[in-house]
Protein backbone atom coordinates (compact mmCIF):
# COMPACT_ATOMS: atom_id res chain seq x y z
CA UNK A 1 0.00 0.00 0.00
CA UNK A 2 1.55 3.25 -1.26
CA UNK A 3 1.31 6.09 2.27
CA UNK A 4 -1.21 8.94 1.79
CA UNK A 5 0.94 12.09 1.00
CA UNK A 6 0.00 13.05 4.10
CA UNK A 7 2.20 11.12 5.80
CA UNK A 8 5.26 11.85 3.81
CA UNK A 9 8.40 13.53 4.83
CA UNK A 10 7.94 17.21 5.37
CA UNK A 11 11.43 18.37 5.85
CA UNK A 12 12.38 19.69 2.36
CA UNK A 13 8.80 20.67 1.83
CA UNK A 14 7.73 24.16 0.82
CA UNK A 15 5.68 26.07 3.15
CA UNK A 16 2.52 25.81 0.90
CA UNK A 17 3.18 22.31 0.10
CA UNK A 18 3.69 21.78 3.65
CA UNK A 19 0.49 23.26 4.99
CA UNK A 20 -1.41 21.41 2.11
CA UNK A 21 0.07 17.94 3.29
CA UNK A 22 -1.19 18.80 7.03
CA UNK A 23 -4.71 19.70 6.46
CA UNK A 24 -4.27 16.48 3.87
CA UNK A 25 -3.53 14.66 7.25
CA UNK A 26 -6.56 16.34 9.35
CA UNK A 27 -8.61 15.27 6.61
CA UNK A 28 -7.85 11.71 6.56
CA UNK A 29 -7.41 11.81 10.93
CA UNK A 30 -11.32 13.10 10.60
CA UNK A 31 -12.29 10.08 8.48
CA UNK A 32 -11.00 7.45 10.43
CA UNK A 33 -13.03 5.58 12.76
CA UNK A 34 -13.48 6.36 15.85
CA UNK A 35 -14.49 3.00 17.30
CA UNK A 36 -13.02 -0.47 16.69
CA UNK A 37 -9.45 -1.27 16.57
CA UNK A 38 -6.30 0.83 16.53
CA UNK A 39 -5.13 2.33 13.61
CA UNK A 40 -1.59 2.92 13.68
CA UNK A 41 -0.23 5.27 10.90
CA UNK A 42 4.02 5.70 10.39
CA UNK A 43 5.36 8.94 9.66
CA UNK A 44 8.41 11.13 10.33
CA UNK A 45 9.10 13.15 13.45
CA UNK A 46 9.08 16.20 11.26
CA UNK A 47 5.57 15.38 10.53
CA UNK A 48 4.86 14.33 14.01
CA UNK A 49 6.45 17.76 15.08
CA UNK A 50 4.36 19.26 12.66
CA UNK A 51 1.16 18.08 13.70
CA UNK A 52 1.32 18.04 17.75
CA UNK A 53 3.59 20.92 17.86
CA UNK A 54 6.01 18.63 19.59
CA UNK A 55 9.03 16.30 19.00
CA UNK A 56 9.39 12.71 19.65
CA UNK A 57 12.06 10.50 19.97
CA UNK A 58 13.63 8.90 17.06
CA UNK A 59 11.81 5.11 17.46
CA UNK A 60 9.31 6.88 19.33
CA UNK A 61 5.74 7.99 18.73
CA UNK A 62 2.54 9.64 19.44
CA UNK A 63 -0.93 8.09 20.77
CA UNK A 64 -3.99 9.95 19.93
CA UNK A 65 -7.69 9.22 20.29
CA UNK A 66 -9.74 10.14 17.80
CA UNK A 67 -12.56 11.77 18.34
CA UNK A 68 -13.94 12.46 14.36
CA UNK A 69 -13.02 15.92 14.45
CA UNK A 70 -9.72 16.71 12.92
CA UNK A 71 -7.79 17.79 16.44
CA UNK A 72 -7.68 14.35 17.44
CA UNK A 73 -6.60 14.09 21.73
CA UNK A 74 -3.10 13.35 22.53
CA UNK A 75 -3.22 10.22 24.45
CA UNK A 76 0.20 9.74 24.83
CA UNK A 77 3.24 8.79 23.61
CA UNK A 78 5.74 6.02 22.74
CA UNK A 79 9.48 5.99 24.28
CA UNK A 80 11.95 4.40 22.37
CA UNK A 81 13.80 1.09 23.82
């Protein structure tokens, strides 16, 4: 399965391309399901950063619930053996 653009690599990204590929990302958060099981989606920290305004760990990650709206609530996060 080819990833959405959404969840591509962001550094090298132009600022419109960039801000196009995040609400590309709140779009697709917003049409997930909200009930059943996890989803897990793999991105970059750059996009992570991005999104949640925050780093993570290289090997690390973000938990979010979603909620069908696309500001999804941090949950948590995932440290990095």
């Amino acid at each position: 399965m080819e990833p959405p653009p959404a969840l591509q690599f962001l550094l090298r990204t132009l600022h419109k391309e960039r801000n196009i590929r995040l609400a590309a990302l709140l779009t697709l958060l917003t049409g997930l399901p909200t009930t059943g099981a996890p989803v897990v989606l793999v991105t970059h920290q750059v996009t992570i950063h991005a999104f949640t305004n925050e780093g993570t760990a290289s090997g690390g990650g973000r938990l979010f619930a979603l909620n069908g709206s696309g500001e999804p609530r941090l949950f948590g996060s995932i440290k990095p053996d």
